[in-house]
Protein backbone atom coordinates (compact mmCIF):
# COMPACT_ATOMS: atom_id res chain seq x y z
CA UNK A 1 136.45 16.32 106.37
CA UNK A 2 137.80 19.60 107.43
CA UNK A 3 135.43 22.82 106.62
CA UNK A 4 138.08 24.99 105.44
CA UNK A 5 142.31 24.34 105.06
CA UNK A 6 145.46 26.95 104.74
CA UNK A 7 148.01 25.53 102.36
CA UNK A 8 150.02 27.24 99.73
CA UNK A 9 149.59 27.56 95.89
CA UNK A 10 152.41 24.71 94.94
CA UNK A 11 149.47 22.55 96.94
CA UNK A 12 146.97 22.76 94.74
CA UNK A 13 146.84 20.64 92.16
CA UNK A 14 147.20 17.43 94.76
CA UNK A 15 144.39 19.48 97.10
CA UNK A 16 142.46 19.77 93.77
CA UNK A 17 142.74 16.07 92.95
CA UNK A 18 141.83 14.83 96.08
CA UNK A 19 138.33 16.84 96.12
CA UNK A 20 139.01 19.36 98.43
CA UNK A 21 139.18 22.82 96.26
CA UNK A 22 135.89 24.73 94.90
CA UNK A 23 135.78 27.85 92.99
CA UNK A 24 135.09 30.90 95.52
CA UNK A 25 134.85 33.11 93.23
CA UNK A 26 130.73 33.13 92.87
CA UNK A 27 130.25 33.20 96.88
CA UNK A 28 133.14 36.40 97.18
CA UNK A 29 130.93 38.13 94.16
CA UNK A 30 127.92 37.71 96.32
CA UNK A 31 129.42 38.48 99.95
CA UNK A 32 130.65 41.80 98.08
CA UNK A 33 134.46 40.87 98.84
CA UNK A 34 136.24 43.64 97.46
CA UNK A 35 139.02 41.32 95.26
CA UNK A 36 141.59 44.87 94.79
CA UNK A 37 142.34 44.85 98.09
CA UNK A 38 144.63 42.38 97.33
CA UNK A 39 147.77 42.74 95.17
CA UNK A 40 146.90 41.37 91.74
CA UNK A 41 150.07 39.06 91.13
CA UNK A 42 149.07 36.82 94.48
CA UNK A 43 145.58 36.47 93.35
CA UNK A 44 147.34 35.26 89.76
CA UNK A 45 149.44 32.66 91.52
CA UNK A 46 146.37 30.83 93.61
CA UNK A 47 144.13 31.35 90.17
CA UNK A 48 146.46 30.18 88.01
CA UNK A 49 148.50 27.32 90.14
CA UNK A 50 146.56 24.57 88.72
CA UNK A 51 145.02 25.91 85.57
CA UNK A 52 144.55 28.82 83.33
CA UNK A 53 140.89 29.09 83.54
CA UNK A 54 141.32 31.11 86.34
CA UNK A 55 139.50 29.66 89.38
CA UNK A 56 140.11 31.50 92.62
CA UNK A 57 139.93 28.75 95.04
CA UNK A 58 140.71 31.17 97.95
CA UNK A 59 142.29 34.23 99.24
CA UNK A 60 146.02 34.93 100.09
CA UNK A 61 146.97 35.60 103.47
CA UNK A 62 150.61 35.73 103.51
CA UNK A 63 153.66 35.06 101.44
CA UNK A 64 157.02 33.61 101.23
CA UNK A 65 159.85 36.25 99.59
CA UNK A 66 163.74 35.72 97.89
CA UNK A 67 166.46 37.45 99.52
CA UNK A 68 170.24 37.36 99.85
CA UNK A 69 171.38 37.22 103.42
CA UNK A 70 175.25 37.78 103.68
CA UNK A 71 177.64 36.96 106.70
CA UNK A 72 178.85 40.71 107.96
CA UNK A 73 182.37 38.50 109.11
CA UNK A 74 183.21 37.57 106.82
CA UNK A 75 183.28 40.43 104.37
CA UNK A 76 184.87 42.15 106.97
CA UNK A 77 187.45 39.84 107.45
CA UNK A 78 188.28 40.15 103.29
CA UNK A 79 188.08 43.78 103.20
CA UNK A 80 185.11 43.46 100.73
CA UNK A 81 182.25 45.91 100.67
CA UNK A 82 178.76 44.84 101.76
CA UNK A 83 176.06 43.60 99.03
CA UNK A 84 173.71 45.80 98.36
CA UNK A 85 169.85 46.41 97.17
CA UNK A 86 169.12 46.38 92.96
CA UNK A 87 172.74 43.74 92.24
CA UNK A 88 172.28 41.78 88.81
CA UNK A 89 173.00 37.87 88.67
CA UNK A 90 176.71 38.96 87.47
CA UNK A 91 177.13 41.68 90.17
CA UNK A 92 176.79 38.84 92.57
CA UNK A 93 179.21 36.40 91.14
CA UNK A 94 181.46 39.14 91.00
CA UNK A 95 181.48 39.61 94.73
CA UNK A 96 181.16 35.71 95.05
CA UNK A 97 184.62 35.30 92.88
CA UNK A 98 186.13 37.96 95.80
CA UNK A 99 184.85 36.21 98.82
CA UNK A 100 185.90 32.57 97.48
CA UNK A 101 188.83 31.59 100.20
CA UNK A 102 190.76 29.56 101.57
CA UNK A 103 192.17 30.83 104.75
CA UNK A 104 193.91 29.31 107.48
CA UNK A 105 192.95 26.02 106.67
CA UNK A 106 189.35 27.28 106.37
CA UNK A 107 187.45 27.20 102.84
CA UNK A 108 185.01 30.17 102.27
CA UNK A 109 182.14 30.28 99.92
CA UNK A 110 181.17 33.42 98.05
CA UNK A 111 177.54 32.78 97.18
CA UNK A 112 175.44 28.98 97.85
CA UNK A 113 172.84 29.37 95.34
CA UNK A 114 170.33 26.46 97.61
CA UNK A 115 169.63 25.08 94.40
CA UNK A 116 169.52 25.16 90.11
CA UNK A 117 165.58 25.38 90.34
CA UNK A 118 165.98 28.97 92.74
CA UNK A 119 168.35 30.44 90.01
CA UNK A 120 165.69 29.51 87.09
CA UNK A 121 162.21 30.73 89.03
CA UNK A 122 162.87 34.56 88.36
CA UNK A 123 162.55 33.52 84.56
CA UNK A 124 159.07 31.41 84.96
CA UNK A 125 161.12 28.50 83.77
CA UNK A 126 158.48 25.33 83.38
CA UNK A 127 159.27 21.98 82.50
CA UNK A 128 156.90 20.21 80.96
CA UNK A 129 155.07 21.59 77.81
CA UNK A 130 151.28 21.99 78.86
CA UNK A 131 150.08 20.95 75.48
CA UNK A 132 152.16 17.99 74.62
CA UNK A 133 153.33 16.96 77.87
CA UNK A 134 156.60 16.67 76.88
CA UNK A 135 160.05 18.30 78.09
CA UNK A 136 161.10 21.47 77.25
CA UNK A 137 164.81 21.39 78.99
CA UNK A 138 167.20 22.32 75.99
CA UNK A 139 165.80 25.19 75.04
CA UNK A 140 167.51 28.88 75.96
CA UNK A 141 165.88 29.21 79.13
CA UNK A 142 167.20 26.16 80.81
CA UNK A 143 170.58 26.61 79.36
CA UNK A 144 171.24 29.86 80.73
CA UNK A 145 170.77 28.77 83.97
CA UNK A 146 172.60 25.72 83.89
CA UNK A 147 175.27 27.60 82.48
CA UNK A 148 175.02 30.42 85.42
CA UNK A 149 175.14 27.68 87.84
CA UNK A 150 178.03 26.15 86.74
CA UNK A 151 179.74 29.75 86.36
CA UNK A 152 178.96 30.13 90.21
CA UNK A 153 180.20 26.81 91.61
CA UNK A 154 182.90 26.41 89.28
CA UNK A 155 184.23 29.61 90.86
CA UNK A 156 187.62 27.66 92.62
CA UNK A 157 186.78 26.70 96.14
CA UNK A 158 183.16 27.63 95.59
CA UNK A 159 181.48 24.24 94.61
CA UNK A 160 179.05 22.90 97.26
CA UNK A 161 181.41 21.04 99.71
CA UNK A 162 181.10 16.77 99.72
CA UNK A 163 180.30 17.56 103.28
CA UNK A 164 176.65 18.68 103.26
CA UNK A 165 177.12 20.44 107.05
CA UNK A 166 179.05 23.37 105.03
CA UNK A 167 176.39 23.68 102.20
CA UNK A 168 173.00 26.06 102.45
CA UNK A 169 171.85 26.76 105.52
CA UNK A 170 173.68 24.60 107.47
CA UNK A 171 176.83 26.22 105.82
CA UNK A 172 175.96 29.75 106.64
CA UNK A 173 173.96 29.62 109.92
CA UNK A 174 176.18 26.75 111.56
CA UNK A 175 179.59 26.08 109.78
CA UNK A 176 179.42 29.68 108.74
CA UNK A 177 181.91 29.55 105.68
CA UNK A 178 179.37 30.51 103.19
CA UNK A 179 179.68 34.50 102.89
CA UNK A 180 175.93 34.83 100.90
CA UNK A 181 172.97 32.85 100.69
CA UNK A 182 170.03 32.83 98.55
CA UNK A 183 167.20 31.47 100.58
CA UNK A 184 163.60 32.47 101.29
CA UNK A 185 162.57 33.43 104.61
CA UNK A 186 165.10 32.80 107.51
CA UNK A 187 164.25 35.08 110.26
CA UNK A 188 163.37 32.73 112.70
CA UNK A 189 166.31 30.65 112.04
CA UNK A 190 168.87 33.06 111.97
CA UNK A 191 167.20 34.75 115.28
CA UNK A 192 168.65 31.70 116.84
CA UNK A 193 172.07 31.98 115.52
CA UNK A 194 172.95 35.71 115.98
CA UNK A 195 171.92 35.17 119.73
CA UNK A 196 175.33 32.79 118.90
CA UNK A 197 177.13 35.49 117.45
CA UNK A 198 176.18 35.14 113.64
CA UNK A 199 176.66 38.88 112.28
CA UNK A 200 174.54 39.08 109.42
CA UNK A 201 171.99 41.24 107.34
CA UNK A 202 169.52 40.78 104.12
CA UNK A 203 169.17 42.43 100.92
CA UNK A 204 167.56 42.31 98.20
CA UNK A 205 167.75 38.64 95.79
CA UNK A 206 170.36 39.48 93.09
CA UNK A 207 168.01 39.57 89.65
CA UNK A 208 168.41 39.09 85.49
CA UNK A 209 168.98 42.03 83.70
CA UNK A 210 166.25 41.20 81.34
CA UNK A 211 163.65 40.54 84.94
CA UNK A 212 164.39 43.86 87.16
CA UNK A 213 163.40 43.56 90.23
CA UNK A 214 162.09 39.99 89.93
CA UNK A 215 162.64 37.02 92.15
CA UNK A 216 161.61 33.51 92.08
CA UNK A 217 158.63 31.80 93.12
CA UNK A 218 156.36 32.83 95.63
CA UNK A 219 154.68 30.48 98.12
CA UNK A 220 151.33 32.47 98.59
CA UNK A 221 149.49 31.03 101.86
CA UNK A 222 145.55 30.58 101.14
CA UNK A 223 142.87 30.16 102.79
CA UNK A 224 140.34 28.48 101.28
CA UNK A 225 137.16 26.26 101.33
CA UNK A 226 136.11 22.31 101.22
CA UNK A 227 132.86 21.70 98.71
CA UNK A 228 131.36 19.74 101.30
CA UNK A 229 131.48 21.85 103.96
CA UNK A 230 127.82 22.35 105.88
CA UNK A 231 129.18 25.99 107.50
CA UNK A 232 130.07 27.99 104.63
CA UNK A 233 128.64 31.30 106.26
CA UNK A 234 131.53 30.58 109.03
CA UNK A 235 134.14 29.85 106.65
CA UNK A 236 133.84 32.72 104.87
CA UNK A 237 133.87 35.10 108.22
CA UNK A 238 137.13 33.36 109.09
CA UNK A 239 138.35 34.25 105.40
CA UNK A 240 137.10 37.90 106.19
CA UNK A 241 139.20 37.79 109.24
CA UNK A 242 142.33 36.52 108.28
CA UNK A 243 142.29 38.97 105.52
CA UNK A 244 141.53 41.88 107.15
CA UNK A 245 143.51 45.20 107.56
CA UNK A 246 143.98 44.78 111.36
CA UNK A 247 145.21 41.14 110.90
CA UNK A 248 147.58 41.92 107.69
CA UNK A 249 149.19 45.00 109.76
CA UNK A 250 150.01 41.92 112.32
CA UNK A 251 151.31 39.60 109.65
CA UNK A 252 153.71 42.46 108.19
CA UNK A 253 154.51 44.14 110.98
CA UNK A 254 156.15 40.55 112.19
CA UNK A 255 158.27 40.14 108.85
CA UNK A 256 156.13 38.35 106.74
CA UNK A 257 155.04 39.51 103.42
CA UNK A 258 151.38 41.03 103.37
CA UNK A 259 149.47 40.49 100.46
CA UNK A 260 147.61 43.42 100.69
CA UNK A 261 147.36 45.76 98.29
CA UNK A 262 148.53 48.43 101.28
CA UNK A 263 150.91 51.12 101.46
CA UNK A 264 150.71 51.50 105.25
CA UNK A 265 150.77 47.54 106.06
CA UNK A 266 153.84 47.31 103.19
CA UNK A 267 155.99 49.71 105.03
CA UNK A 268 155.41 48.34 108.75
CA UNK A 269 157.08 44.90 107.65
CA UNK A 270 158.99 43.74 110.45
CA UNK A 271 158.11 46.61 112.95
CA UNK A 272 157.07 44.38 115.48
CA UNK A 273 160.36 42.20 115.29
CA UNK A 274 163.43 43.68 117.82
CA UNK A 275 165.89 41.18 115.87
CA UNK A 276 165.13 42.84 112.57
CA UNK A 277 165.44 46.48 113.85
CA UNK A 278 168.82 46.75 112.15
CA UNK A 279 168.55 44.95 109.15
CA UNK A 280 167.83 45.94 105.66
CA UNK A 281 164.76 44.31 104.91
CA UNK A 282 163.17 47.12 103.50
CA UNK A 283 165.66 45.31 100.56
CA UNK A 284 163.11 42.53 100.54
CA UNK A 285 159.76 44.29 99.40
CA UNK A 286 161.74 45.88 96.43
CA UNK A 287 161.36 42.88 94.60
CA UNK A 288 157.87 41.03 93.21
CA UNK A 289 157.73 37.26 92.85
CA UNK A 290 157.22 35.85 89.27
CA UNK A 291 153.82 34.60 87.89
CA UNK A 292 154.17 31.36 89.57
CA UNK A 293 154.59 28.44 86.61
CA UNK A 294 152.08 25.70 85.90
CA UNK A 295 153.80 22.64 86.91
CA UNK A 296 153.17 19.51 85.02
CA UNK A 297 154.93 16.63 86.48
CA UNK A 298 156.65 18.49 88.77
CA UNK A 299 157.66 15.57 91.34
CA UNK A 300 159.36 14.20 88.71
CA UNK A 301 160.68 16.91 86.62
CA UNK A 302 162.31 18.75 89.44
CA UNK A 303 164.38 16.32 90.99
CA UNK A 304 166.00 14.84 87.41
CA UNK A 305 166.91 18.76 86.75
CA UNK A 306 168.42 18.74 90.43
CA UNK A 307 170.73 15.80 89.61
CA UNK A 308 171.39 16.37 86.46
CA UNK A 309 172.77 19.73 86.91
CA UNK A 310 174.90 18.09 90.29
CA UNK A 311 175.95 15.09 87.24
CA UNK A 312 176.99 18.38 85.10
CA UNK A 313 178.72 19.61 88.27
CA UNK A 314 180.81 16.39 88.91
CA UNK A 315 181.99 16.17 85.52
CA UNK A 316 182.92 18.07 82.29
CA UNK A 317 180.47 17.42 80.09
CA UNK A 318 178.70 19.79 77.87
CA UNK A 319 174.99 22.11 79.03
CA UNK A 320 173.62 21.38 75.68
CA UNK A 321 174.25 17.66 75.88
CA UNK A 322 173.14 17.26 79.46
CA UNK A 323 169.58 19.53 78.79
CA UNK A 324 168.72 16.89 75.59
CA UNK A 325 169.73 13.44 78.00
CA UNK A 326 167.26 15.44 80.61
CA UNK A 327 164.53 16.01 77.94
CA UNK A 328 164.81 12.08 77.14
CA UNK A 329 165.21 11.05 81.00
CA UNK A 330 161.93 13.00 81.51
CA UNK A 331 159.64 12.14 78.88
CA UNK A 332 160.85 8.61 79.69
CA UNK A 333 159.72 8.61 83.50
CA UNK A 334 156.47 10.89 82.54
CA UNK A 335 155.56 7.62 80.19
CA UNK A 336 155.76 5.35 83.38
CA UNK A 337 153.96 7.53 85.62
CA UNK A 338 151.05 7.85 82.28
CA UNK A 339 150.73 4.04 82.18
């Protein structure tokens, strides 16, 4: 058994099943951790990722972000203006309905969405009810998104291409016909393909009206403790360290997101990266993640909403209709996985 693991929040509840979480919260109270060092919202998602009795089974020591990353070409090939920092949901299918092309033989996407769960994670969409453990698809929540999503793709020339090299990041990085891309982080990725002459910049992940300034999930990165571990003196110095100002300055300054409750480690994101030099991503931070969901079934739930919403895609059927078959196609599998 391992003295101590780094996973991420969605992890929990299998690391929690399996033995291998314990409350720190006691041991930080003793060692005299100071717990506001840390922005509030990332403590939230590790104390509340498995349940609501708010057990903090570690401490955050980096985090995933949203963003829209655009291809600089290709908006200059169309004569369209850049995206830019604070766009709604709507702004962005408006440029998305402007960049949607077919040119020489070549079909252009305005915006790839990745997927139907990214569009619903800025609203803390769940799927499951917690109490009754049943599904809780056709209500408003779930139909505005499926109805955004099919606004997007069923923008002509815009649905995800039968070909799955010209879809998400494939699509953008390689195939480059998709003009916008709402992804987490890429940096490393698209490193790689501007050294092949990908033109392209980041800014900040188009949001609801009603959810300023709010993007989707964040994966948090924890460190954290085993119960059975014999060295827990060790295990929390290596917490200590990993959490540290001098090692958080490191973290931001190579474009990841700091958890640190820091003004000075906030604005040095990405100062150590020469690729990101002249790119927006000050766009990035503008943003917070929302409360990250408690996920009941979630390897089930998620991939019925996934196909079902390609099914609604593929066909003409009605949002309301295909939200109550998901409801019954859920409760139905959550009964096999019960017994």
């Amino acid at each position: 058994m391992p003295d101590l693991y780094i996973s991420f929040n969605g992890n929990m509840p299998g690391l929690k099943e399996r033995g291998l979480t314990m409350d720190l919260k006691p041991l930080f109270q003793q060692s005299k951790v100071d717990l506001s060092r840390f922005r509030p919202n990332y403590l939230d998602d590790i104390q509340y990722a498995v349940t609501e009795k708010g057990e903090l089974y570690g401490l955050p020591i980096e985090t995933g972000f949203h963003a829209l990353y655009y291809n600089k070409e290709i908006f200059d090939k169309f004569g369209v203006a850049y995206p830019k920092d604070g766009m709604t949901m709507e702004d962005a299918v408006g440029l998305a309905k402007r960049l949607t092309r077919l040119d020489n033989g070549v079909q252009y996407r305005g915006w790839d969405i990745g997927s139907i769960v990214r569009l619903a994670q800025p609203l803390g969409l769940e799927y499951i009810d917690r109490k009754t453990e049943k599904a809780m698809m056709s209500g408003e929540g779930w139909k505005r998104v499926f109805e955004l999503g099919r606004e997007i793709y069923s923008i002509p020339g815009n649905e995800p291409s039968k070909d799955p090299g010209k879809n998400r990041l494939d699509g953008f990085v390689k195939d480059r016909s998709i003009a916008m891309l709402s992804e987490t982080n890429l940096f490393s990725r698209l490193k790689e393909a501007e050294k092949d002459g990908l033109q392209w910049d980041v800014v900040q992940s188009p949001f609801y009206k009603d959810r300023p300034n709010v993007y989707g999930n964040s994966t948090v990165y924890m460190v954290g403790a085993v119960p059975s571990t014999k060295h827990m003196d060790q295990v929390l110095q290596v917490i200590e360290v990993l959490t540290s100002d001098e090692v958080q300055m490191n973290v931001s300054k190579a474009g990841r997101i700091s958890p640190l409750n820091n003004d000075a480690v906030q604005k040095a994101f990405g100062q150590d990266d020469p690729s990101l030099k002249t790119k927006n991503v000050s766009g990035i931070v503008k943003s917070q993640p929302v409360k990250y969901p408690i996920y009941l079934y979630r390897e089930i739930a998620e991939p019925l909403t996934i196909k079902k919403f390609d099914e609604l895609l593929s066909g003409s059927g009605d949002v309301n209709a295909a939200l109550r078959e998901l409801d019954e196609e859920m409760n139905k599998a959550i009964q096999i996985e019960k017994k």
